[in-house]
C-alpha atoms as a PDB file:
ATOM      1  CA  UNK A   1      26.762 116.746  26.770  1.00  0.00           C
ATOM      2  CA  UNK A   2      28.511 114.533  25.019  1.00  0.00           C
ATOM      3  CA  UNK A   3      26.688 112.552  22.242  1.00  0.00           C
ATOM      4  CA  UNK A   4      27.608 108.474  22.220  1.00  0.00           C
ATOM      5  CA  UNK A   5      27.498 106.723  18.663  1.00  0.00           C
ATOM      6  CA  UNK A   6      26.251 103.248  18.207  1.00  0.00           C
ATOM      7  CA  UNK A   7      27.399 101.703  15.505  1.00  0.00           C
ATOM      8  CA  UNK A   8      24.686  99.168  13.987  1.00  0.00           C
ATOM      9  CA  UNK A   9      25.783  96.292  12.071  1.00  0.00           C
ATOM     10  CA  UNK A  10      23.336  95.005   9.447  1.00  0.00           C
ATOM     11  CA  UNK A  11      23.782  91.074   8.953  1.00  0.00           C
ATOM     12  CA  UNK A  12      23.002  89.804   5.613  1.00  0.00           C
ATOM     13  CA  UNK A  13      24.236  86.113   6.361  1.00  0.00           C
ATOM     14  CA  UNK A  14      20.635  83.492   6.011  1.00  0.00           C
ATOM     15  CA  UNK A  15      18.680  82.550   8.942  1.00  0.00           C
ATOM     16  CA  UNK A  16      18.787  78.575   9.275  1.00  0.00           C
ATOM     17  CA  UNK A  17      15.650  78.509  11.225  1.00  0.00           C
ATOM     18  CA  UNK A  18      13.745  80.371   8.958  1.00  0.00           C
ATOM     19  CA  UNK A  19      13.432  77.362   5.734  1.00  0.00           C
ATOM     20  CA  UNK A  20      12.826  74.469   9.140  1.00  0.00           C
ATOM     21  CA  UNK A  21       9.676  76.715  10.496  1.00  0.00           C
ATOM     22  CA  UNK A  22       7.958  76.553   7.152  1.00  0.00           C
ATOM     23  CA  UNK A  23       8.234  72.968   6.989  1.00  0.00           C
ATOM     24  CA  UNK A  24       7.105  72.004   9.996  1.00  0.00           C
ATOM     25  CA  UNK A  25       3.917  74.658   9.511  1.00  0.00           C
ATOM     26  CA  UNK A  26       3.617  72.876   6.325  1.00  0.00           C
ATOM     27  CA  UNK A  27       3.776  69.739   7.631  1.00  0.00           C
ATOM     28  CA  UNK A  28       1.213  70.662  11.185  1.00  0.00           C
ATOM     29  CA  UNK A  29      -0.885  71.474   7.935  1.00  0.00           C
ATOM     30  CA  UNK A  30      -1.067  68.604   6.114  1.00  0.00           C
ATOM     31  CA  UNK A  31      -1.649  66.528   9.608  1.00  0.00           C
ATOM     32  CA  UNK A  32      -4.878  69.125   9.915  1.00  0.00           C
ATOM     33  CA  UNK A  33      -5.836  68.206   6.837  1.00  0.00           C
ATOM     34  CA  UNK A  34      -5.685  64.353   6.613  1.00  0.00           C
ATOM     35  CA  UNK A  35      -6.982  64.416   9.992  1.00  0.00           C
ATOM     36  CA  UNK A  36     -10.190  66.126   8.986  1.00  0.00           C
ATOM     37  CA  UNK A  37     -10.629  64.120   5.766  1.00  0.00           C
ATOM     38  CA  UNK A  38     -10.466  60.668   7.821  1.00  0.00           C
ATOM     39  CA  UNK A  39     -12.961  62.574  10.434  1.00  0.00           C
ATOM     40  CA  UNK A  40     -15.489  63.349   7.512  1.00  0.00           C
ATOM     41  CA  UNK A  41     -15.013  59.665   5.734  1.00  0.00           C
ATOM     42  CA  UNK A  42     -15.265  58.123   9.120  1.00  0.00           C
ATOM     43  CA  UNK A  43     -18.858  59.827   9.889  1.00  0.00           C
ATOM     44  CA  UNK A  44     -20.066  58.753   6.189  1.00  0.00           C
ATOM     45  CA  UNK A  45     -19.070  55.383   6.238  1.00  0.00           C
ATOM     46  CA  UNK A  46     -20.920  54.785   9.805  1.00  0.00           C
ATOM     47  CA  UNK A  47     -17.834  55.448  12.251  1.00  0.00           C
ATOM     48  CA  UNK A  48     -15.737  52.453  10.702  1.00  0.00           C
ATOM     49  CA  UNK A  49     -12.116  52.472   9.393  1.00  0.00           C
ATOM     50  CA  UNK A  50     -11.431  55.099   6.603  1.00  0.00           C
ATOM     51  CA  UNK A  51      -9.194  52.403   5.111  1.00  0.00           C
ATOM     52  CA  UNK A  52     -11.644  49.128   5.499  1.00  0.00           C
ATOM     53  CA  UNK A  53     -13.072  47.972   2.170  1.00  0.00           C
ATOM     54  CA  UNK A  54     -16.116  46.593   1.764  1.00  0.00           C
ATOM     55  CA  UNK A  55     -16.462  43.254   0.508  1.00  0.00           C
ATOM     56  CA  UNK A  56     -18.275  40.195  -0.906  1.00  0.00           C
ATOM     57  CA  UNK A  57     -17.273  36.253  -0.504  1.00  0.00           C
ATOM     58  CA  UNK A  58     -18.976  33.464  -2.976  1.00  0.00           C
ATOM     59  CA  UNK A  59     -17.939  29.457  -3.115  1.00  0.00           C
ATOM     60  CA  UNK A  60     -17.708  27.487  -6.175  1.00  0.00           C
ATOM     61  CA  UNK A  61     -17.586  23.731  -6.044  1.00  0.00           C
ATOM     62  CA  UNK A  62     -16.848  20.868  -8.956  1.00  0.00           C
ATOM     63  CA  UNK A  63     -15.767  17.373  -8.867  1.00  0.00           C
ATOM     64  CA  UNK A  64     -14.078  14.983 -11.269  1.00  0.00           C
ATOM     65  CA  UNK A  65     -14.866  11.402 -11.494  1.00  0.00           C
ATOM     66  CA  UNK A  66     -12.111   8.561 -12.693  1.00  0.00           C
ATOM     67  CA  UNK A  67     -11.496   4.706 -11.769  1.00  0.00           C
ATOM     68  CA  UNK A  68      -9.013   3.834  -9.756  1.00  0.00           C
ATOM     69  CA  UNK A  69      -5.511   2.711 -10.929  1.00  0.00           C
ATOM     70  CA  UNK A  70      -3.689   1.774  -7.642  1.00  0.00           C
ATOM     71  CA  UNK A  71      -4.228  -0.638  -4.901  1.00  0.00           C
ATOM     72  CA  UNK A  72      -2.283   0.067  -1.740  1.00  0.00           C
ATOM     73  CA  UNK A  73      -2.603  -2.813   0.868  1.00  0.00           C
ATOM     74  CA  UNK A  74      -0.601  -3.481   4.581  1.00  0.00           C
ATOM     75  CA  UNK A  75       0.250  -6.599   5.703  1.00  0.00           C
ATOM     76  CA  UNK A  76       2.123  -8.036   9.056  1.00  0.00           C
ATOM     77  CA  UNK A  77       3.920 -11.008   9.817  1.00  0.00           C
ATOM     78  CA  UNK A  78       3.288 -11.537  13.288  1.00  0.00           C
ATOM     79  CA  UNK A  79       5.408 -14.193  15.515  1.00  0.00           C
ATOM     80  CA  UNK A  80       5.857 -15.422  19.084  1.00  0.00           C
ATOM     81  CA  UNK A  81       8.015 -16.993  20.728  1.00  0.00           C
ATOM     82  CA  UNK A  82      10.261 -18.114  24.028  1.00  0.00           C
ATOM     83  CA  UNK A  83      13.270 -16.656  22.409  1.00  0.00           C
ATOM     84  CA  UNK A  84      13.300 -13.759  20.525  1.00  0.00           C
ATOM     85  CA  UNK A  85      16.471 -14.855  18.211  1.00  0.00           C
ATOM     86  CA  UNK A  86      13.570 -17.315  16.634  1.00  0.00           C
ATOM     87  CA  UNK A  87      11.024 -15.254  16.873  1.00  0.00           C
ATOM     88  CA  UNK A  88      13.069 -12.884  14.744  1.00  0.00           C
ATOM     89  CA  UNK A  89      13.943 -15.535  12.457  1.00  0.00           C
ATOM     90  CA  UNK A  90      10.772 -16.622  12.091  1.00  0.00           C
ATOM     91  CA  UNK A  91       9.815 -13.470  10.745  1.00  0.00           C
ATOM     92  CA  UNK A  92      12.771 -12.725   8.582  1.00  0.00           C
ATOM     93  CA  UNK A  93      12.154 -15.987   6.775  1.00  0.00           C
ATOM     94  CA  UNK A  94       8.078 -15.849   6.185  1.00  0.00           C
ATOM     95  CA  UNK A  95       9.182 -11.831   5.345  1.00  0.00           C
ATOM     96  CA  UNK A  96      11.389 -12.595   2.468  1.00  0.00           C
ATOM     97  CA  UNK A  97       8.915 -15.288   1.212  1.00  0.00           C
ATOM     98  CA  UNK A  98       5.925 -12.812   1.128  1.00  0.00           C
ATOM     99  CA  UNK A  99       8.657 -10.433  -0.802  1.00  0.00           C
ATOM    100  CA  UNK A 100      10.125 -13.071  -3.408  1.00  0.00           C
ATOM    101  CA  UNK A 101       5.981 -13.878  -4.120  1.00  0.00           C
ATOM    102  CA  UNK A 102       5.636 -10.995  -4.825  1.00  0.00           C
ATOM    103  CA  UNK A 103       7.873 -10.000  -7.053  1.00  0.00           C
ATOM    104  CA  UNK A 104       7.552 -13.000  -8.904  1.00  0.00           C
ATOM    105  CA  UNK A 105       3.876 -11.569  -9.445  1.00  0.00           C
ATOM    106  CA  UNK A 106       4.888  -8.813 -10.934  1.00  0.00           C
ATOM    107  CA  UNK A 107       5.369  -6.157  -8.380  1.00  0.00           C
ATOM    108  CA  UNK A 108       8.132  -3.842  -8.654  1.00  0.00           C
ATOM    109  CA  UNK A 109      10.521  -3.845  -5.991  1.00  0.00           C
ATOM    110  CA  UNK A 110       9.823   0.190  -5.066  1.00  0.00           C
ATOM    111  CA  UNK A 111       6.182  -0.286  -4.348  1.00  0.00           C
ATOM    112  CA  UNK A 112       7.316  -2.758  -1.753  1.00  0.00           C
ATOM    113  CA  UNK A 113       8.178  -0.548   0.974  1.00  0.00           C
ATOM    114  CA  UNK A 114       8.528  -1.574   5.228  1.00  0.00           C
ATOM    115  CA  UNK A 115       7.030   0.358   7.334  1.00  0.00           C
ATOM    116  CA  UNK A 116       7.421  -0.830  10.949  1.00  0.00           C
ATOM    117  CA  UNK A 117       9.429  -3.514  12.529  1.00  0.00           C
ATOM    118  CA  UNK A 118       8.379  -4.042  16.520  1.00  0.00           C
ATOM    119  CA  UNK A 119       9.524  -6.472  19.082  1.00  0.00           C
ATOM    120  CA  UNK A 120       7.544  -6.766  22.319  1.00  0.00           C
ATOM    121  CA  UNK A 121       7.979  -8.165  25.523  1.00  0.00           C
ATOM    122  CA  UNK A 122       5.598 -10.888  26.858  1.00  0.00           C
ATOM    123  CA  UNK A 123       4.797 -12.018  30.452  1.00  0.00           C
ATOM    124  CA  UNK A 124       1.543 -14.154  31.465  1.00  0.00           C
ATOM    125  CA  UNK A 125       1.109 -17.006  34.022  1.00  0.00           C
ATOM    126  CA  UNK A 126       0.647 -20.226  33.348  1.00  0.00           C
ATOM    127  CA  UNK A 127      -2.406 -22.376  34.056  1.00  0.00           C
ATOM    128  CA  UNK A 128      -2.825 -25.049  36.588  1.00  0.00           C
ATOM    129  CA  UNK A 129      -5.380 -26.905  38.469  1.00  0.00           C
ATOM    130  CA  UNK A 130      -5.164 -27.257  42.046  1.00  0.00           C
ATOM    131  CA  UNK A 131      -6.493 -30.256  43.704  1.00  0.00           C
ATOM    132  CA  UNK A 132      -9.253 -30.741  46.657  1.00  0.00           C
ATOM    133  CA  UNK A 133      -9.218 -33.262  48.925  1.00  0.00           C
ATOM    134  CA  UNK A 134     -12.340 -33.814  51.223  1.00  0.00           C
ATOM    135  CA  UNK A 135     -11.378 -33.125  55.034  1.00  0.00           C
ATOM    136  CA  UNK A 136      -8.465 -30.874  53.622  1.00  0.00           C
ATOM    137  CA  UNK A 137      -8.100 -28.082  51.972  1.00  0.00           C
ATOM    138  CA  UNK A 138      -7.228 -26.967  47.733  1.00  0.00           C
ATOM    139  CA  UNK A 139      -3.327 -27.664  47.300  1.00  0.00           C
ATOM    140  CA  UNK A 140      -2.163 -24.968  43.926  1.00  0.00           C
ATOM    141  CA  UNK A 141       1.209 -25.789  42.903  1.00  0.00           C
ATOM    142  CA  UNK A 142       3.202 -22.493  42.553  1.00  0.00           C
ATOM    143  CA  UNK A 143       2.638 -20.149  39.758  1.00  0.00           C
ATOM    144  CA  UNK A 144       5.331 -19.693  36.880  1.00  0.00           C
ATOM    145  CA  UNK A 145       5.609 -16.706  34.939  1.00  0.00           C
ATOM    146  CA  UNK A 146       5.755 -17.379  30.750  1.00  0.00           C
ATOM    147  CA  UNK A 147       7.523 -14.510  29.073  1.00  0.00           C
ATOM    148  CA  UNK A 148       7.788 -14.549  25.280  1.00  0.00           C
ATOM    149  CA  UNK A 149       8.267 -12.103  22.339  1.00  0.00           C
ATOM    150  CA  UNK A 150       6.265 -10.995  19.570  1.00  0.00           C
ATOM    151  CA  UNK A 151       8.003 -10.175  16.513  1.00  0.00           C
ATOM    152  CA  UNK A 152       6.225  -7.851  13.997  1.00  0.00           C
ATOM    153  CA  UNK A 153       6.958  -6.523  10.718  1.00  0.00           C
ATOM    154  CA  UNK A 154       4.656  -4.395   8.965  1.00  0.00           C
ATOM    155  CA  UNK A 155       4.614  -3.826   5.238  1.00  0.00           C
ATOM    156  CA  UNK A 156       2.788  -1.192   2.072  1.00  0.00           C
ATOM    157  CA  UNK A 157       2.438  -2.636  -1.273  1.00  0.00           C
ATOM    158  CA  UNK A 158       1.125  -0.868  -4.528  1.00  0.00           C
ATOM    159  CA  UNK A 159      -0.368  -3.100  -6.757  1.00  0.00           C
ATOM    160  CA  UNK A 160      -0.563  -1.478  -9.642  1.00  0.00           C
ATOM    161  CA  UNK A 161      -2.815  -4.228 -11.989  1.00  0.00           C
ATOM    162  CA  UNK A 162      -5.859  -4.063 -10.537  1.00  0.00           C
ATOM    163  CA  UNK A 163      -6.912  -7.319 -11.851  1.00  0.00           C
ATOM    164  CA  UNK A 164      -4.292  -9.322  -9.616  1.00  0.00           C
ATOM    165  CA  UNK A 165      -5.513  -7.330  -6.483  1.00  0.00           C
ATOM    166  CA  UNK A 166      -7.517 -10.443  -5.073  1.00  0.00           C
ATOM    167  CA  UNK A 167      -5.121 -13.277  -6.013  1.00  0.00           C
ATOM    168  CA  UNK A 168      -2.082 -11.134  -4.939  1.00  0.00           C
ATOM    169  CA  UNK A 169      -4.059 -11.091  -1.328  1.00  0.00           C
ATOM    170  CA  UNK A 170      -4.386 -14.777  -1.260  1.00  0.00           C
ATOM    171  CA  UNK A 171      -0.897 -14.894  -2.044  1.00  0.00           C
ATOM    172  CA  UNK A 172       1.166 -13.142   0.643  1.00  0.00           C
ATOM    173  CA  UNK A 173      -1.311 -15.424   3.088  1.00  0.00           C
ATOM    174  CA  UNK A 174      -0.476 -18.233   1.801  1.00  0.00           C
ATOM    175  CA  UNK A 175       3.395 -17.185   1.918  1.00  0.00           C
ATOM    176  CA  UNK A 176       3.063 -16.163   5.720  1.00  0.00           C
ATOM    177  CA  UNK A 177       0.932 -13.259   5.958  1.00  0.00           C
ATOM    178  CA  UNK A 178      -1.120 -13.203   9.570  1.00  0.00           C
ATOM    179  CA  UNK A 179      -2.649  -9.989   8.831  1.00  0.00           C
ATOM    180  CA  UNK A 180      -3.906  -7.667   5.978  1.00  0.00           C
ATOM    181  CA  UNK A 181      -4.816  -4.436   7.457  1.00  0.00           C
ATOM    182  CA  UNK A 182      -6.576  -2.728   4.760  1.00  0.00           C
ATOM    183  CA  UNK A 183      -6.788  -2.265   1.138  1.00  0.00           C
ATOM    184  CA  UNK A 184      -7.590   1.483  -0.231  1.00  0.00           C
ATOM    185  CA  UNK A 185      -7.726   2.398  -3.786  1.00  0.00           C
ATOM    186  CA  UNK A 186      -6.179   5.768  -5.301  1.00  0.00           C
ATOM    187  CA  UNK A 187      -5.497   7.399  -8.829  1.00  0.00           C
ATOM    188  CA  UNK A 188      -1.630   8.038  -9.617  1.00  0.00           C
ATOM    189  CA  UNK A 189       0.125  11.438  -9.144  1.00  0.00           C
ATOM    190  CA  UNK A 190      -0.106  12.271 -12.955  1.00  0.00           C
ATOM    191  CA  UNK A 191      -3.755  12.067 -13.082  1.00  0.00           C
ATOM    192  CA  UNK A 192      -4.444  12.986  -9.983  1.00  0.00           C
ATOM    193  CA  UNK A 193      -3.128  16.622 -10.180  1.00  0.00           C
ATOM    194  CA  UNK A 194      -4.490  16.604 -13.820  1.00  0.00           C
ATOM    195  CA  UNK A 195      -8.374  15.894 -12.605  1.00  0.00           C
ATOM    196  CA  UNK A 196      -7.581  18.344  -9.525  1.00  0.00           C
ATOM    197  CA  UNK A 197      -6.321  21.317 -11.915  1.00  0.00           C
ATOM    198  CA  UNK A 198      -9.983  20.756 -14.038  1.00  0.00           C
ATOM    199  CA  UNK A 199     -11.997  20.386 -11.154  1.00  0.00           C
ATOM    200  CA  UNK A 200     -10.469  23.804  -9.354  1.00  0.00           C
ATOM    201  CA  UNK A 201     -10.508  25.834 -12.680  1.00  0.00           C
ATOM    202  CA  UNK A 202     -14.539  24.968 -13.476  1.00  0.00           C
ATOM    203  CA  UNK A 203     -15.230  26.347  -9.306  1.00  0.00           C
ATOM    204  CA  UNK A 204     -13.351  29.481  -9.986  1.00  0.00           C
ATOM    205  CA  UNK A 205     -15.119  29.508 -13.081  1.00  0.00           C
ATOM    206  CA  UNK A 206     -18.247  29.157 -10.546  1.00  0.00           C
ATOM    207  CA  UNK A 207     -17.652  31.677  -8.045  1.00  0.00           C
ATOM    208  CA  UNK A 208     -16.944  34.575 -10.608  1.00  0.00           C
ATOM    209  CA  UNK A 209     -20.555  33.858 -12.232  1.00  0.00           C
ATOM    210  CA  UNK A 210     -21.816  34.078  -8.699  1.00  0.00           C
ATOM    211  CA  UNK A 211     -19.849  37.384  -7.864  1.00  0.00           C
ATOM    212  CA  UNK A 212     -21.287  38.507 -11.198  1.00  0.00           C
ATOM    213  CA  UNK A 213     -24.668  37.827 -10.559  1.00  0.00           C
ATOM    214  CA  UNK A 214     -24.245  39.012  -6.932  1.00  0.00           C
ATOM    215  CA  UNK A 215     -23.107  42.318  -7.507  1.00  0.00           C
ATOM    216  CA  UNK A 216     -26.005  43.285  -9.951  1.00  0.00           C
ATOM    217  CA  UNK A 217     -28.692  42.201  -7.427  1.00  0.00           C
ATOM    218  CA  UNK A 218     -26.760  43.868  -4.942  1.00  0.00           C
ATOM    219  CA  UNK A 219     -26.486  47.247  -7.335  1.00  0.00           C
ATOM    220  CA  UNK A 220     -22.442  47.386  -6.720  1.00  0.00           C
ATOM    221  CA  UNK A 221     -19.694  46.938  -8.993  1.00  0.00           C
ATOM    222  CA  UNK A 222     -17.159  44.520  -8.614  1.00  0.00           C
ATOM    223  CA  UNK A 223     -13.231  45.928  -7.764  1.00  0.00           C
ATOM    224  CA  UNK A 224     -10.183  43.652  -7.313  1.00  0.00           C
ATOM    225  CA  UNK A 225      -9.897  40.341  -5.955  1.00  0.00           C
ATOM    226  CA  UNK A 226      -9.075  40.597  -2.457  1.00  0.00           C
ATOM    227  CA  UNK A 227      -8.238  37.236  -1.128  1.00  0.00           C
ATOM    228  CA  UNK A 228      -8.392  33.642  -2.544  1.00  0.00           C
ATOM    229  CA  UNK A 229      -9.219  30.427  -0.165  1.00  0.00           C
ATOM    230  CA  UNK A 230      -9.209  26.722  -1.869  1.00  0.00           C
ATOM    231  CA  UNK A 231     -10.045  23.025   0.192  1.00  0.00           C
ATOM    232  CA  UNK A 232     -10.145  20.368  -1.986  1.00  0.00           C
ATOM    233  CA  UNK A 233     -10.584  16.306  -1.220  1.00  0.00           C
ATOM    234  CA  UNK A 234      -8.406  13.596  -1.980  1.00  0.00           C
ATOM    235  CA  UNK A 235      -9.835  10.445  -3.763  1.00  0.00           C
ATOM    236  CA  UNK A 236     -11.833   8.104  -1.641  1.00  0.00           C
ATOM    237  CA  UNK A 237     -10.735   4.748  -0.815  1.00  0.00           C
ATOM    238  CA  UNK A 238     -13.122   1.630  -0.269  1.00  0.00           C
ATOM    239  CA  UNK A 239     -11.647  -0.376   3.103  1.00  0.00           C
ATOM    240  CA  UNK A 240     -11.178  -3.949   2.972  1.00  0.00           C
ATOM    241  CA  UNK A 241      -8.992  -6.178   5.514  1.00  0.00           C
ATOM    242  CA  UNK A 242      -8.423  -9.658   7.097  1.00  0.00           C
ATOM    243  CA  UNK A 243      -8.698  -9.483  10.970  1.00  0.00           C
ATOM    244  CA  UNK A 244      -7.582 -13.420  11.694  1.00  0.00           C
ATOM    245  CA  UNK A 245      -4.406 -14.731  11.780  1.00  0.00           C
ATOM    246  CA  UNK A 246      -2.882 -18.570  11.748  1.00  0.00           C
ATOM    247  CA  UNK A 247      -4.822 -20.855   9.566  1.00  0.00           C
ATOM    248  CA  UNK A 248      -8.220 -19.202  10.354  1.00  0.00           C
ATOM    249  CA  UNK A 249      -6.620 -16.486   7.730  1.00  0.00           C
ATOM    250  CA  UNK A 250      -5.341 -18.894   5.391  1.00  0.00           C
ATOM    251  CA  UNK A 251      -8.569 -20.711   5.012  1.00  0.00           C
ATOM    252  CA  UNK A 252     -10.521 -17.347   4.749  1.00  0.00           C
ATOM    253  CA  UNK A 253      -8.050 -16.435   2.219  1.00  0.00           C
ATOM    254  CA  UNK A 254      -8.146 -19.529   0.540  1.00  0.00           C
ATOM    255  CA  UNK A 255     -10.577 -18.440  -2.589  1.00  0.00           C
ATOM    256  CA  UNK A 256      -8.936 -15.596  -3.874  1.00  0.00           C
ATOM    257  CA  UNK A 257     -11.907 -12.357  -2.489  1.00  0.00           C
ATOM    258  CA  UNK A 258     -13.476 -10.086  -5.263  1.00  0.00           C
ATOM    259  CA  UNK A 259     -11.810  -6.501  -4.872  1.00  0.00           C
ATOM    260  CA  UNK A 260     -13.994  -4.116  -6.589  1.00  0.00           C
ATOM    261  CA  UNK A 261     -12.072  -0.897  -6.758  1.00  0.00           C
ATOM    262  CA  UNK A 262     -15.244   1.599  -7.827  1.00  0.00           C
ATOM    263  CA  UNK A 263     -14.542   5.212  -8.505  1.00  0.00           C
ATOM    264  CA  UNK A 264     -12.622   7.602  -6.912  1.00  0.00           C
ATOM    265  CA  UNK A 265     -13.836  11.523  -6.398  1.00  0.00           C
ATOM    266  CA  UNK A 266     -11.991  14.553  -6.700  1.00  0.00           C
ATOM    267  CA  UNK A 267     -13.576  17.934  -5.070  1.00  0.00           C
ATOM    268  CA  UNK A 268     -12.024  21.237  -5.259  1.00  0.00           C
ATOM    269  CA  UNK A 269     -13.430  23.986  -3.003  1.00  0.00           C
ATOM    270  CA  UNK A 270     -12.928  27.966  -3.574  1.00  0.00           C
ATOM    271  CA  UNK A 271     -13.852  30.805  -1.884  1.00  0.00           C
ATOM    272  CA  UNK A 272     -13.389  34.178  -3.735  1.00  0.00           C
ATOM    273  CA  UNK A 273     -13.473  37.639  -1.475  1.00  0.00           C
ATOM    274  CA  UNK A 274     -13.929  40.606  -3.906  1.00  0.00           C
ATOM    275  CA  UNK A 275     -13.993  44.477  -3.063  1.00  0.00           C
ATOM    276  CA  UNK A 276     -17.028  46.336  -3.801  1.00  0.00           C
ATOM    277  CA  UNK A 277     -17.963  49.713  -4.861  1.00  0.00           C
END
């Protein structure tokens, strides 16, 4: 019988697959792992989110008190007319008087500033009287339809001596004004932003007392600062205005009103949100 060799080869060349399977075991592993570490956190923190932190929130208020150093007050020239070329005109004239007052007075020609110009279209009916005869019956002549235009331009003005507020008012009416709209009082940019910057410091200031006394009636420490909310108020303005116009505004403008300007308030509002432990 005759005996058949096999020859066996013996390969010494690496495996590729061999270095890939022990990653990804490693790697199934670490999944097993993180999975049961979330499961166990999840179960002691009451079911919720492994990654949610718990958390406080406390306010702080302050406000900063200063006088007024600007007046800011709108004004219209108002016209009508059967032709809207004079009606413009009209306007354009009584305008640049109100301006060249003005600047007389003192006010520099950038607080001046227009801030609508608006032409509308008028139609109405005239009145008539018909007439009644007895034994016959009312005679009305025919209607006729009056169209006109209304010419309006609308000024700002910051007056920024407060002690020429109410003679600057009586002013522009006498040099055409119909209408002052309002009057508001405000504090410049400068100071402004300076009196905000104390008022939201001294609330921070606020809440982080709060958070401190918080956390030790709560029995928790304090960890980072989480989030950071602020609402703040601008000054507040007192309102004053004309609402006639003709002569019934020149003769209520006639002694020059007392503008009392008050004071204006800053608030800043914070919220601080800090993580507990």
């Amino acid at each position: 019988m005759e005996q058949e060799t096999k020859n066996v080869r013996m390969s010494l060349e690496p495996n590729p697959q061999g270095p890939i399977k022990y990653f990804m075991y490693l790697v199934l592993l670490s999944l097993f792992v993180f999975l049961g570490v979330s499961a166990k956190n999840a179960l002691e923190r009451g079911g919720r989110d492994p990654l949610e932190r718990n958390t406080i929130s406390v306010a702080g208020e302050a406000k900063r008190f200063t006088k007024p150093d600007v007046a800011i007050a709108s004004f219209m020239v108002r016209q009508e007319n059967a032709s809207l070329k004079t009606a413009q005109d009209e306007v354009s004239t009584l305008t640049n008087r109100v301006v060249e007052y003005l600047k007389k007075e003192g006010v520099a020609e950038k607080d001046i500033k227009s801030t609508s110009f608006n032409i509308y279209p008028q139609e109405r009916d005239d009145s008539y009287l018909c007439t009644y005869t007895p034994g016959t019956e009312y005679k009305c002549p025919p209607r006729k339809t009056i169209k006109t235009y209304i010419v309006e331009s609308t000024y700002e003005v910051k007056m920024r001596d407060l002690g020429k507020v109410g003679s600057l008012i009586s002013g522009v009416a006498d040099a055409g004004v119909n209408q002052i709209g309002s009057l508001r009082f405000t504090v410049g940019d400068a100071v402004f932003e300076k009196l905000q910057k104390e008022a939201r410091d001294e609330a921070i200031s606020k809440a982080r007392e709060e958070a401190k006394k918080l956390s030790r009636s709560l029995g928790v420490r304090l960890g980072d600062l989480v989030s950071f909310n602020e609402n703040g108020s601008f000054p507040i303005y007192n309102n004053f205005g004309y609402g006639k116009g003709g002569s019934a505004m020149l003769e209520a403008a006639a002694p020059s009103p007392v503008v009392t300007p008050g004071e204006s308030e800053i608030t800043a509002n914070v919220t601080l949100t800090y993580e507990i432990r």
